[in-house]
C-alpha atoms as a PDB file:
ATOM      1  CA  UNK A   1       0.000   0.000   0.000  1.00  0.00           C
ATOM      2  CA  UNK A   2       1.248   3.564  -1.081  1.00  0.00           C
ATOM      3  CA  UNK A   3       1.381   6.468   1.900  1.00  0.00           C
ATOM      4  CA  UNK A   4       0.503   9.670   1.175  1.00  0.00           C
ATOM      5  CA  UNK A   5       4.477  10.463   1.591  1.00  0.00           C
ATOM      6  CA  UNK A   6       4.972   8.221  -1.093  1.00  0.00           C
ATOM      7  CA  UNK A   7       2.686   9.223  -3.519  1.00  0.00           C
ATOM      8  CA  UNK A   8       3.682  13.330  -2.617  1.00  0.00           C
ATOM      9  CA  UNK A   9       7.239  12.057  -3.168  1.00  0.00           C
ATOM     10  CA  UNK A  10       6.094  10.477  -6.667  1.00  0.00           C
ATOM     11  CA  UNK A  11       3.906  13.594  -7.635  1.00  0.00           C
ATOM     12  CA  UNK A  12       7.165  15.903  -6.550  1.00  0.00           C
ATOM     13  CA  UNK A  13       9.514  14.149  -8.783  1.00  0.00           C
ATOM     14  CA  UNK A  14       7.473  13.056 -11.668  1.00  0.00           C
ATOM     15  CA  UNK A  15       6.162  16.777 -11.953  1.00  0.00           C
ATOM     16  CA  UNK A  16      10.056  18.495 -11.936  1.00  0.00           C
ATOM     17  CA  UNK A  17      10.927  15.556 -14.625  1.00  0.00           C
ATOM     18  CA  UNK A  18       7.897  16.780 -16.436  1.00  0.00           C
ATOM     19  CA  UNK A  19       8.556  20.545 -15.679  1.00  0.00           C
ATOM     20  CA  UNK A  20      12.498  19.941 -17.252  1.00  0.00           C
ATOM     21  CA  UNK A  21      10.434  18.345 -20.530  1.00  0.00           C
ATOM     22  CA  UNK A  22       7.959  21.269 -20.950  1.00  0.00           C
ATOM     23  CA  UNK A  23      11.210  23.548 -20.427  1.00  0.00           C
ATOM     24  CA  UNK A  24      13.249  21.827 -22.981  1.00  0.00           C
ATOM     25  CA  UNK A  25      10.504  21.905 -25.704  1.00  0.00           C
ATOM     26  CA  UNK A  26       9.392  25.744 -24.764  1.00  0.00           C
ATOM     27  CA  UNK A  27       6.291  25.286 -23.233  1.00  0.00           C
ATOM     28  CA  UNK A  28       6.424  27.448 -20.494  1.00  0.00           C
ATOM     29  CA  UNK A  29       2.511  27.343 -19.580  1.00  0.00           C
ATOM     30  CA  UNK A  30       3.017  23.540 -19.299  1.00  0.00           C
ATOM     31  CA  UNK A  31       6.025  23.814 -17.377  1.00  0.00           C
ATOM     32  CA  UNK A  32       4.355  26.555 -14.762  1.00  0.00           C
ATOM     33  CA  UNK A  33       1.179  23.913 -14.691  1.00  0.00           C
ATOM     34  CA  UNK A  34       4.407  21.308 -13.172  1.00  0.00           C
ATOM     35  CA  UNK A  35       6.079  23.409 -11.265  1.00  0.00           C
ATOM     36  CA  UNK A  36       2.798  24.778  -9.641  1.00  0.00           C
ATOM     37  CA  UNK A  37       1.858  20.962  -9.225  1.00  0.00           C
ATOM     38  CA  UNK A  38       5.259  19.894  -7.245  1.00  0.00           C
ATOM     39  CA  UNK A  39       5.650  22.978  -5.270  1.00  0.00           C
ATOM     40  CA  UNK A  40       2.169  21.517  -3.852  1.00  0.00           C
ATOM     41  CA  UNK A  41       3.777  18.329  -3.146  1.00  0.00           C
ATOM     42  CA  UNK A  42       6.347  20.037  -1.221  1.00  0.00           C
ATOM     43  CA  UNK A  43       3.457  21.582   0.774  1.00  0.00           C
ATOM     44  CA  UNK A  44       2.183  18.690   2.035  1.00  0.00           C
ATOM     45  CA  UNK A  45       5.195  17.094   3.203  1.00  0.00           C
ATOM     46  CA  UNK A  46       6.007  19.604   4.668  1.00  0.00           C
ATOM     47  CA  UNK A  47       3.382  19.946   6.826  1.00  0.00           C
ATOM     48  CA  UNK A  48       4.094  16.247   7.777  1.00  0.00           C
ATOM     49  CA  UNK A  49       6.562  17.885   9.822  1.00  0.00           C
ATOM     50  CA  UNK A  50       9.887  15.832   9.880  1.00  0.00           C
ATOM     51  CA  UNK A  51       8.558  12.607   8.678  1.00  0.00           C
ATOM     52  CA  UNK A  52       7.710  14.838   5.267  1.00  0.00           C
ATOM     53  CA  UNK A  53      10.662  15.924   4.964  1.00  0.00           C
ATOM     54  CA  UNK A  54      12.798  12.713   5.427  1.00  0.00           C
ATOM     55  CA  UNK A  55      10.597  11.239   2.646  1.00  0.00           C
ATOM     56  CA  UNK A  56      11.481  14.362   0.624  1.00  0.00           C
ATOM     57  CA  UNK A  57      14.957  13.737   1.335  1.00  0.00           C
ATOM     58  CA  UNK A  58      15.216  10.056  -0.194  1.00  0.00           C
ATOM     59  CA  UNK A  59      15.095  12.141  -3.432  1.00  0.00           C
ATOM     60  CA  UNK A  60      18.798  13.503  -2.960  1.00  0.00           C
ATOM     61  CA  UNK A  61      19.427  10.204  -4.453  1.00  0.00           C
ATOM     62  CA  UNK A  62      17.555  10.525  -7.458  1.00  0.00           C
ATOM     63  CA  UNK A  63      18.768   9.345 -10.612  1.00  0.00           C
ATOM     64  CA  UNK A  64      17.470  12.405 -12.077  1.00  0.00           C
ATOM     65  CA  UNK A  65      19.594  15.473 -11.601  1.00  0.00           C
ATOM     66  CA  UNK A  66      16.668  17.887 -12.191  1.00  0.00           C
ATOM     67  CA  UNK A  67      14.783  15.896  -9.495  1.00  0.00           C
ATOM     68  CA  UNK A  68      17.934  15.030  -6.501  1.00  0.00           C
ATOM     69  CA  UNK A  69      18.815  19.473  -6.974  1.00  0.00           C
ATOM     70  CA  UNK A  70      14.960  20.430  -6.912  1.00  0.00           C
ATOM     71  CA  UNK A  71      14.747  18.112  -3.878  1.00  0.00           C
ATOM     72  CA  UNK A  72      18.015  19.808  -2.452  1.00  0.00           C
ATOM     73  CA  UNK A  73      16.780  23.492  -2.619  1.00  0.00           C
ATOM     74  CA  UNK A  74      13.984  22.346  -0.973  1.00  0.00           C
ATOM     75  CA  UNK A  75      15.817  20.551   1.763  1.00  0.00           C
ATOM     76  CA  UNK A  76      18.487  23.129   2.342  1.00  0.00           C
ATOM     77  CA  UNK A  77      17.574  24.453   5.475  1.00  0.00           C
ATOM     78  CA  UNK A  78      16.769  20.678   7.017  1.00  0.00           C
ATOM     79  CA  UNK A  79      19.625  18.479   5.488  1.00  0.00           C
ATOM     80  CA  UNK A  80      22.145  21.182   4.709  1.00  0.00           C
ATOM     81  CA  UNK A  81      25.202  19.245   4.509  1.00  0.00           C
ATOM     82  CA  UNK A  82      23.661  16.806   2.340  1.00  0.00           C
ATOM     83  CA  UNK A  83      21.796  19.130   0.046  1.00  0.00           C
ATOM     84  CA  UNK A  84      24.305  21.276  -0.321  1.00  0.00           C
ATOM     85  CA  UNK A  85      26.842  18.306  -2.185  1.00  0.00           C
ATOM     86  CA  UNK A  86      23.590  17.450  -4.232  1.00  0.00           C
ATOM     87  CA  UNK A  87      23.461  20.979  -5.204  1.00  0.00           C
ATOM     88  CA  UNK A  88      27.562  21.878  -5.615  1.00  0.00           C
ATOM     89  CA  UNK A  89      27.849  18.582  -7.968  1.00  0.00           C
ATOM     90  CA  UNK A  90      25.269  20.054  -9.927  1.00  0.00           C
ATOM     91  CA  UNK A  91      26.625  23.281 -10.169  1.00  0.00           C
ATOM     92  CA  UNK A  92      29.708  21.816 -11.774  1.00  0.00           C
ATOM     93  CA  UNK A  93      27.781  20.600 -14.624  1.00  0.00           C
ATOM     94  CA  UNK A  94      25.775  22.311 -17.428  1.00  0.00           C
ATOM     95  CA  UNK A  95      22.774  23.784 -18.234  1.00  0.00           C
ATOM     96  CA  UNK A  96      20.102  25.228 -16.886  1.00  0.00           C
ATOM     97  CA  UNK A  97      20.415  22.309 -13.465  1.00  0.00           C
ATOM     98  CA  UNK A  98      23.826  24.078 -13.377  1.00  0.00           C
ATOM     99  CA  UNK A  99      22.529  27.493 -13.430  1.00  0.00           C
ATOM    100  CA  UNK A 100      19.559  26.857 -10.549  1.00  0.00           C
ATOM    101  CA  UNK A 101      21.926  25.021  -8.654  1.00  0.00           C
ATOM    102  CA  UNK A 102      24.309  27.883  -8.895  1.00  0.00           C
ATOM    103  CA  UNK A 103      22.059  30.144  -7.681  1.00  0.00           C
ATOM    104  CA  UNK A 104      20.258  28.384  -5.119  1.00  0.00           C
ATOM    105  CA  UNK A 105      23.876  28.006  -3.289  1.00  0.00           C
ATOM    106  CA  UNK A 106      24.605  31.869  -3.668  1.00  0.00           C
ATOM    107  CA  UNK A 107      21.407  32.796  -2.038  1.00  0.00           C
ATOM    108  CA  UNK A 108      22.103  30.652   0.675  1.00  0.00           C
ATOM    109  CA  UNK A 109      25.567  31.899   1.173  1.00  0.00           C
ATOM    110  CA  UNK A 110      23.964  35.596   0.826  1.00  0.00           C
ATOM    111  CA  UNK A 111      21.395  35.020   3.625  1.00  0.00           C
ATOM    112  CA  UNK A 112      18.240  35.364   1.185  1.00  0.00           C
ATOM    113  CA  UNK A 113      17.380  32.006   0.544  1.00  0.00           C
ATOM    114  CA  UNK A 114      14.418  31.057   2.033  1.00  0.00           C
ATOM    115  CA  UNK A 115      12.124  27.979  -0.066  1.00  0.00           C
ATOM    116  CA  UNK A 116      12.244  26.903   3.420  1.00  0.00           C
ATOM    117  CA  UNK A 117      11.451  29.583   6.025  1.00  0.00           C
ATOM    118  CA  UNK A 118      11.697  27.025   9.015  1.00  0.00           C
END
């Protein structure tokens, strides 16, 4: 049987995947639709408290890049040490991952990140 963590888990990655798709192709209405749809993923967990976001967190492992660095901005704040190697390796690389990842670790460094307010 499938928890709700699971299936929030499931909804966050297979919407970012999707999200990365739309983006590739230029759909940016379709890609807003995914992004809208996996930020509300990240909603509920979070409200699970901790238990949400350990479940979130099983995504830093992701075989998808798009998906372990979207997990990682999310999980900054909770898992720092680990989300920020998730997010440094994918600064190394290229593309737009690269970019976000870039910037997601500057704002933190800066003070003004805050996907995670506490």
């Amino acid at each position: 049987m499938v928890t709700d963590l699971e299936e929030w888990v499931e909804e966050f990655a297979r919407n970012v995947s999707a999200q990365t798709a739309a983006i590739a192709r230029g759909d940016a209405k379709s890609g807003n639709r995914h992004a809208d749809r996996y930020i509300a993923a990240v909603r509920k967990l979070k409200a699970q408290g901790d238990a949400g976001r350990d479940a979130l967190a099983l995504l830093l492992k992701h075989s998808d890049k798009d998906v372990s660095t979207m997990a990682a901005a999310f999980l900054l704040r909770y898992r720092t040490a680990e989300a920020k190697a998730v997010l440094e390796e994918a600064a190394r690389g290229e593309g737009l991952i690269a970019f976000e990842a870039a910037q997601v670790l500057k704002s933190w460094e800066l003070g003004v990140w805050a996907l995670d307010p506490g």
